[in-house]
PDB file of N, CA and C in Angstrom:
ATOM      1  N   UNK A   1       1.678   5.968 -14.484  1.00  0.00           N
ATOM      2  CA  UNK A   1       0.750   7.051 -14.387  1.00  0.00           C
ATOM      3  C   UNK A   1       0.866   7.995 -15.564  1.00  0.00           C
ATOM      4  N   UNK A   2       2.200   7.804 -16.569  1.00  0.00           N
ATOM      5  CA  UNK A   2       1.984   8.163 -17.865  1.00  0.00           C
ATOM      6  C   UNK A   2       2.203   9.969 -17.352  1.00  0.00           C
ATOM      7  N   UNK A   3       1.128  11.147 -17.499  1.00  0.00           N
ATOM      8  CA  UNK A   3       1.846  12.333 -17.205  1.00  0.00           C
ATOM      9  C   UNK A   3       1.764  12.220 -15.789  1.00  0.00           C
ATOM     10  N   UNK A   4       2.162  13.386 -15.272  1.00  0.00           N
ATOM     11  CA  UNK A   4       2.131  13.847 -13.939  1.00  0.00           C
ATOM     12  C   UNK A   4       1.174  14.678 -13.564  1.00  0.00           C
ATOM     13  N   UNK A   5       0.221  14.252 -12.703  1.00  0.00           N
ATOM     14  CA  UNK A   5      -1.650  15.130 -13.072  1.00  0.00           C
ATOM     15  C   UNK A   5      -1.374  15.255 -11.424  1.00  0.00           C
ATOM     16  N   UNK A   6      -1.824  16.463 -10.602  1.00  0.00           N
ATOM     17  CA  UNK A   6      -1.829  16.755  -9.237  1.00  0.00           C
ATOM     18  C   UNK A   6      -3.229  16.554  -8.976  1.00  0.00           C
ATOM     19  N   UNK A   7      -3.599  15.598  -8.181  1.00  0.00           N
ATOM     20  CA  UNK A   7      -5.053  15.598  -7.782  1.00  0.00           C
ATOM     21  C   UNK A   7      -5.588  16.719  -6.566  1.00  0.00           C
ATOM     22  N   UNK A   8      -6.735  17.377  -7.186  1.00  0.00           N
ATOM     23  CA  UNK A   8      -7.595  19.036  -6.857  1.00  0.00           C
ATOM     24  C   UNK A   8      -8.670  17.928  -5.644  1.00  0.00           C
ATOM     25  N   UNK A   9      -8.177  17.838  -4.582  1.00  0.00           N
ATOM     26  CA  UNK A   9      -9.247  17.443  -3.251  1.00  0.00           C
ATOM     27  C   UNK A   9      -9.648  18.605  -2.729  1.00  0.00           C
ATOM     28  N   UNK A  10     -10.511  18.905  -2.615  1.00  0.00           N
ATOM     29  CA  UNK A  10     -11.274  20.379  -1.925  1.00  0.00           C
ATOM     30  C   UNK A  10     -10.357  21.197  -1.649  1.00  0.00           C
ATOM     31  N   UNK A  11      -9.911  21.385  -2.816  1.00  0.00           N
ATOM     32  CA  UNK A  11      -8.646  22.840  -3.620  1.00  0.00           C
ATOM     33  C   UNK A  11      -7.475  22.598  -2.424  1.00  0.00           C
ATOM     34  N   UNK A  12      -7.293  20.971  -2.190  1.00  0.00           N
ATOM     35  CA  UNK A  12      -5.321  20.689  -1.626  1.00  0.00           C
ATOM     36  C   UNK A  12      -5.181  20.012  -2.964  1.00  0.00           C
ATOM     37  N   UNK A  13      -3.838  20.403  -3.741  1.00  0.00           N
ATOM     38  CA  UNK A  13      -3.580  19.630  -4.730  1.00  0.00           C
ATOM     39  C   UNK A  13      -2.531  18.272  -3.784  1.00  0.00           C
ATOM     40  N   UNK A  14      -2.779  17.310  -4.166  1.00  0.00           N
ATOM     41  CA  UNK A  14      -2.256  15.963  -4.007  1.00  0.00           C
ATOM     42  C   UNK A  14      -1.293  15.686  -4.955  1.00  0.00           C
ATOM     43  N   UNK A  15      -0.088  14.794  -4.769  1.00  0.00           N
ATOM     44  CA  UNK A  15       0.977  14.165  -5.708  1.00  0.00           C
ATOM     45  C   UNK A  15      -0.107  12.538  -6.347  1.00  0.00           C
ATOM     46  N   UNK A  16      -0.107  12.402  -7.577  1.00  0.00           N
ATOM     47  CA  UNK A  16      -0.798  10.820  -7.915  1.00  0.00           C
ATOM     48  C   UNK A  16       0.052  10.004  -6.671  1.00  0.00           C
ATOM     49  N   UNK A  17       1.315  10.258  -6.100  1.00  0.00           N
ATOM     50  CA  UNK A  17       1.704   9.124  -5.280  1.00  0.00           C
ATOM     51  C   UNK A  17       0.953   8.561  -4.153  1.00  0.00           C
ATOM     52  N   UNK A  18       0.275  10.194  -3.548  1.00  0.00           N
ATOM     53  CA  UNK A  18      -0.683  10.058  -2.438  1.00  0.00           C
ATOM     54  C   UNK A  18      -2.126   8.903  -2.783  1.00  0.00           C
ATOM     55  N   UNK A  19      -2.330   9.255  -4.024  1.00  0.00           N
ATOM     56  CA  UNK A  19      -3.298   7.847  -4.488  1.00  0.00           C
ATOM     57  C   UNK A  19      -3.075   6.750  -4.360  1.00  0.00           C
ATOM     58  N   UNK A  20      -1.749   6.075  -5.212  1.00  0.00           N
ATOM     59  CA  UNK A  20      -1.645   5.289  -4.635  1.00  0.00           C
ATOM     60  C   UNK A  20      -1.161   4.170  -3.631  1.00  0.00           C
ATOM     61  N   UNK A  21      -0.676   5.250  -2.621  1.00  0.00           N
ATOM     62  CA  UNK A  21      -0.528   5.054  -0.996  1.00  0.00           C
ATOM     63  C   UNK A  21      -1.872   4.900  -0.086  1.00  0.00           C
ATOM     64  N   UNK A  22      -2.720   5.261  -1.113  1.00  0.00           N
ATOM     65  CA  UNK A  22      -4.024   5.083  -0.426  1.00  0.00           C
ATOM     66  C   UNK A  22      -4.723   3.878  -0.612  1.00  0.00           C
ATOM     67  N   UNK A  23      -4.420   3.604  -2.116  1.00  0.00           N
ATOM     68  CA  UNK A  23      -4.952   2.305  -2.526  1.00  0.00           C
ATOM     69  C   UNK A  23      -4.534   1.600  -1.820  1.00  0.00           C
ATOM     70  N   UNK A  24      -3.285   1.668  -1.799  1.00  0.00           N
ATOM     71  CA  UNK A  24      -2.202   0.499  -0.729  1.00  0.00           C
ATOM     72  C   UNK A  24      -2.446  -0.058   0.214  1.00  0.00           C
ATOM     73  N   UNK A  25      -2.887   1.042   0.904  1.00  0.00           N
ATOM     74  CA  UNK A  25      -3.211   1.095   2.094  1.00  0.00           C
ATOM     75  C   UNK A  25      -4.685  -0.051   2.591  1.00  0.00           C
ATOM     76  N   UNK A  26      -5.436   0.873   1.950  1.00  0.00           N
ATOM     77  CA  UNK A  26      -6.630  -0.156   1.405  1.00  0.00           C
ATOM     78  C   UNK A  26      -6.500  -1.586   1.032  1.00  0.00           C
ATOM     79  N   UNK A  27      -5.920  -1.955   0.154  1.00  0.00           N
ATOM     80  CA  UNK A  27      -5.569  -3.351   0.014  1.00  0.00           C
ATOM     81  C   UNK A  27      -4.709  -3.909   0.752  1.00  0.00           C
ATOM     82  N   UNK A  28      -3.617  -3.406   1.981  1.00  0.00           N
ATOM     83  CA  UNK A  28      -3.271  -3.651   3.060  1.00  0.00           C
ATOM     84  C   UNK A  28      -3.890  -4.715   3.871  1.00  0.00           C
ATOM     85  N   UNK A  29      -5.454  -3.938   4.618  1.00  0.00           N
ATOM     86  CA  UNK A  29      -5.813  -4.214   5.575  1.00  0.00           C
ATOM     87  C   UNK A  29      -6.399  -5.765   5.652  1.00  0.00           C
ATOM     88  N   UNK A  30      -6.899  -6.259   4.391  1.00  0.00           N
ATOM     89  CA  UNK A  30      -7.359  -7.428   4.560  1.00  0.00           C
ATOM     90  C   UNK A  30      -6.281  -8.513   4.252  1.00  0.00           C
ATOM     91  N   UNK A  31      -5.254  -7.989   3.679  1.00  0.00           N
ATOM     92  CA  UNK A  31      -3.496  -8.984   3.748  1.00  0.00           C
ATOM     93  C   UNK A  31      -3.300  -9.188   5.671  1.00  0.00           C
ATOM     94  N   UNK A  32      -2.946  -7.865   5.749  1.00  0.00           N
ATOM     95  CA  UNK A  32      -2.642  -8.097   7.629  1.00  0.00           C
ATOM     96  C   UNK A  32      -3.471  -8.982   8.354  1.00  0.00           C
ATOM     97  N   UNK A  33      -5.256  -8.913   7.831  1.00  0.00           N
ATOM     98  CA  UNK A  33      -5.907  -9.795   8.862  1.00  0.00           C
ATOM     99  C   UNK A  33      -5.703 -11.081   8.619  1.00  0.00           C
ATOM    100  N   UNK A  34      -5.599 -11.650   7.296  1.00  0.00           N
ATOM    101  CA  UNK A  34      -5.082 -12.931   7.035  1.00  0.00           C
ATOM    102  C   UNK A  34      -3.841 -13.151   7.233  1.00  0.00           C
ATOM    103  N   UNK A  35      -3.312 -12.726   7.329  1.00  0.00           N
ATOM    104  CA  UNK A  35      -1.718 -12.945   8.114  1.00  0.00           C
ATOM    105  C   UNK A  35      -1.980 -13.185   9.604  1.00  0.00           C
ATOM    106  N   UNK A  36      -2.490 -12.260  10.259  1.00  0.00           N
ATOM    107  CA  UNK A  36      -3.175 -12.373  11.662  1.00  0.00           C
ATOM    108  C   UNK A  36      -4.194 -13.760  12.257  1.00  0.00           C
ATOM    109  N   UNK A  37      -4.706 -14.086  10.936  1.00  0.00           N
ATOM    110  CA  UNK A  37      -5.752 -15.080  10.855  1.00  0.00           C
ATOM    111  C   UNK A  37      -5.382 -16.542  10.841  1.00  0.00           C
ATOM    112  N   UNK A  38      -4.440 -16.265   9.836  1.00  0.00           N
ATOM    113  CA  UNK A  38      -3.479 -17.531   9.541  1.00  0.00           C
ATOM    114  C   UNK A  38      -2.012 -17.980  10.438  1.00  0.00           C
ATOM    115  N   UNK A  39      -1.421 -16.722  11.360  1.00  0.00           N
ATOM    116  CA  UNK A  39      -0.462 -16.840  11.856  1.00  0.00           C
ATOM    117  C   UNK A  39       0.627 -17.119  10.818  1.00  0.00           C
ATOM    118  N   UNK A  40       0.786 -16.043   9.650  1.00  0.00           N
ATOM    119  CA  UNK A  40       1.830 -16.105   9.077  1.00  0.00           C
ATOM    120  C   UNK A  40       3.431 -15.582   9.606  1.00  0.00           C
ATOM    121  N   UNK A  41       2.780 -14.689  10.208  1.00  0.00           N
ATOM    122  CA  UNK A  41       4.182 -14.321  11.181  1.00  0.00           C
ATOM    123  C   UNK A  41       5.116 -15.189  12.234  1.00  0.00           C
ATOM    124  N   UNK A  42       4.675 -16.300  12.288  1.00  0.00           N
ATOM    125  CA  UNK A  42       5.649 -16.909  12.767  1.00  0.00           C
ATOM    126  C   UNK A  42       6.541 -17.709  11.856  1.00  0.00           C
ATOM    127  N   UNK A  43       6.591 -17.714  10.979  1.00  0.00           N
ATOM    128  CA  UNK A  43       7.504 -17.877   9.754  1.00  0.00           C
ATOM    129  C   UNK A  43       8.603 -16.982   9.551  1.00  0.00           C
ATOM    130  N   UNK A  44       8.479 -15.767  10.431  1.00  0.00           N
ATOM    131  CA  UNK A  44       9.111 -14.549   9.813  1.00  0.00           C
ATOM    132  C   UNK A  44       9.767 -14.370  11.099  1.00  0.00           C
ATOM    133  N   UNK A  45      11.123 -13.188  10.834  1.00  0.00           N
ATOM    134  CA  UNK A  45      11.534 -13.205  12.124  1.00  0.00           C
ATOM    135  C   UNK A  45      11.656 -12.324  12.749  1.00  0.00           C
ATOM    136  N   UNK A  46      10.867 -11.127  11.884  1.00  0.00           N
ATOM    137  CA  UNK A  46      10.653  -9.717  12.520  1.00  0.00           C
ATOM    138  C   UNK A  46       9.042  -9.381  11.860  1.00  0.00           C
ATOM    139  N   UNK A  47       8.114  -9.172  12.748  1.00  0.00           N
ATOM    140  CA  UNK A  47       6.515  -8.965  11.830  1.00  0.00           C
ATOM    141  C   UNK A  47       6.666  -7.505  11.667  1.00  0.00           C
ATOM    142  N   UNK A  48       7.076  -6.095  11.870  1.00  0.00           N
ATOM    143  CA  UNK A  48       7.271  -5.240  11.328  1.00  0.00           C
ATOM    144  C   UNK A  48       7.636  -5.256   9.970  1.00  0.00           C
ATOM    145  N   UNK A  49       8.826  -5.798   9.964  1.00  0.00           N
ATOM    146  CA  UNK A  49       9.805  -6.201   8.333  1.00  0.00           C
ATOM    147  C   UNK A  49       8.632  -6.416   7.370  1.00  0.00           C
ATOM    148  N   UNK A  50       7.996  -8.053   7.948  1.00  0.00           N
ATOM    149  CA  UNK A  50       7.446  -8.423   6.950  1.00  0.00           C
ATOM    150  C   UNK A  50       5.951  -7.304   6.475  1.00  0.00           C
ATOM    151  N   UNK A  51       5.406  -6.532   7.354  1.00  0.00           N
ATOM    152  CA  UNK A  51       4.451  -5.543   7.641  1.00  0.00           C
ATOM    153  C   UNK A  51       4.828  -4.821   6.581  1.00  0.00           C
ATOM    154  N   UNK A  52       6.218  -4.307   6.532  1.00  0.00           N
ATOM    155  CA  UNK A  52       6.593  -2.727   5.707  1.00  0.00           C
ATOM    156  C   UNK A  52       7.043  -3.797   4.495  1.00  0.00           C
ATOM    157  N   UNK A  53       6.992  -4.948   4.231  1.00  0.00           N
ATOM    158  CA  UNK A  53       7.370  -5.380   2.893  1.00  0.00           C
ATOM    159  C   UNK A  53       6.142  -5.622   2.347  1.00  0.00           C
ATOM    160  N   UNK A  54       4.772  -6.054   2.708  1.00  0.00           N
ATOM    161  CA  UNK A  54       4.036  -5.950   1.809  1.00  0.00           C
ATOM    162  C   UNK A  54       3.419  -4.860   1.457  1.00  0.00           C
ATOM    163  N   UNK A  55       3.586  -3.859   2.188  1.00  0.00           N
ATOM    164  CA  UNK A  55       3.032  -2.493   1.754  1.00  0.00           C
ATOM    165  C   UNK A  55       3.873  -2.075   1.093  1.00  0.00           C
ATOM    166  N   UNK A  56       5.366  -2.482   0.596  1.00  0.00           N
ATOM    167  CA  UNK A  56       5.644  -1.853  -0.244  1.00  0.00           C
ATOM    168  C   UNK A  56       5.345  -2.503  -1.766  1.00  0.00           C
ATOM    169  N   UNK A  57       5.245  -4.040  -1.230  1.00  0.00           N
ATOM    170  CA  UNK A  57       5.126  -4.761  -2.766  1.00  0.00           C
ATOM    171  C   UNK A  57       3.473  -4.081  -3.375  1.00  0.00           C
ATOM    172  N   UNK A  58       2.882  -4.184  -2.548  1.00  0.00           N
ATOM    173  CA  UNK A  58       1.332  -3.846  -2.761  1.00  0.00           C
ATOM    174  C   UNK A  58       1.629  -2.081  -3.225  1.00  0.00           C
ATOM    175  N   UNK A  59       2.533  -1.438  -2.859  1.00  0.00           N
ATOM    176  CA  UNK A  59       2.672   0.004  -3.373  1.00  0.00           C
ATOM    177  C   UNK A  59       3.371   0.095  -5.031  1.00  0.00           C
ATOM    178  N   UNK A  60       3.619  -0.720  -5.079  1.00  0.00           N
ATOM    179  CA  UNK A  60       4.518  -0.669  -6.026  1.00  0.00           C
ATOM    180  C   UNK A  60       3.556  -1.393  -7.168  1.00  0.00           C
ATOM    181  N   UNK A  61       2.855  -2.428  -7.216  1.00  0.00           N
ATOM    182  CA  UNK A  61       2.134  -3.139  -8.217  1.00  0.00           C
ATOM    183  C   UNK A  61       0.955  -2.035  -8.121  1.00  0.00           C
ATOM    184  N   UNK A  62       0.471  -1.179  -6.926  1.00  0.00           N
ATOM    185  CA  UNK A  62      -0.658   0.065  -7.230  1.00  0.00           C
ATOM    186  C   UNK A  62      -0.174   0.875  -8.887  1.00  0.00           C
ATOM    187  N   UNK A  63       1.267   1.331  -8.370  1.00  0.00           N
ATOM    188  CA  UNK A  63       1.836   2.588  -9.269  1.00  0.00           C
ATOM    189  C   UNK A  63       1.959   1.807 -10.381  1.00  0.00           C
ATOM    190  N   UNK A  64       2.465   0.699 -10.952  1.00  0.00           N
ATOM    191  CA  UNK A  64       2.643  -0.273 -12.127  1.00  0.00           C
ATOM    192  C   UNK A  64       0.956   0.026 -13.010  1.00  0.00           C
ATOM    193  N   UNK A  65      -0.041  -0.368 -11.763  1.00  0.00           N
ATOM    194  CA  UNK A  65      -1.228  -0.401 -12.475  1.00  0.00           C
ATOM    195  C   UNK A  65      -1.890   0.803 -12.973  1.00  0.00           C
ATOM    196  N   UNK A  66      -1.814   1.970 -12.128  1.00  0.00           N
ATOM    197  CA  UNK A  66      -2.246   3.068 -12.362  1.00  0.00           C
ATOM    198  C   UNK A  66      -0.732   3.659 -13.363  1.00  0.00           C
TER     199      UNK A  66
END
C-alpha cells in the first residue's frame, strides 16, 4: 500500500487494512460456496480452520496487491 492514506467514508476515517478486509471478504464468498458445492471440507478435519485459512490467504494476497 506503499504510504499510509486513512480512507475519509462519510467523514469516519478508515485504516487501508479495513479495505482490504473488505475485498477479502468479497472474494471469500464465492471460495466458501464452491467449497460447499464441491464438498471440499471433507478433506479437512476442522471446516472452521480451513474457513479462517482462506480468508487469511485471500487477506494477505489483497494487501500484496494493493
Amino acid at each position: 500500500m506503499g504510504l499510509y492514506k486513512e480512507i475519509n467514508f462519510c467523514g469516519i476515517f478508515l485504516a487501508p487494512f479495513f479495505l482490504c478486509l473488505l475485498i477479502a471478504g468479497i472474494l471469500y464468498m464465492p471460495l466458501h460456496w464452491c467449497c460447499d458445492r464441491f464438498e471440499i471440507e471433507r478433506w479437512f478435519w476442522n471446516r472452521p480452520v480451513l474457513e479462517a485459512a482462506l480468508l487469511i490467504i485471500l487477506l494477505r494476497l489483497v494487501s500484496f496487491i494493493l
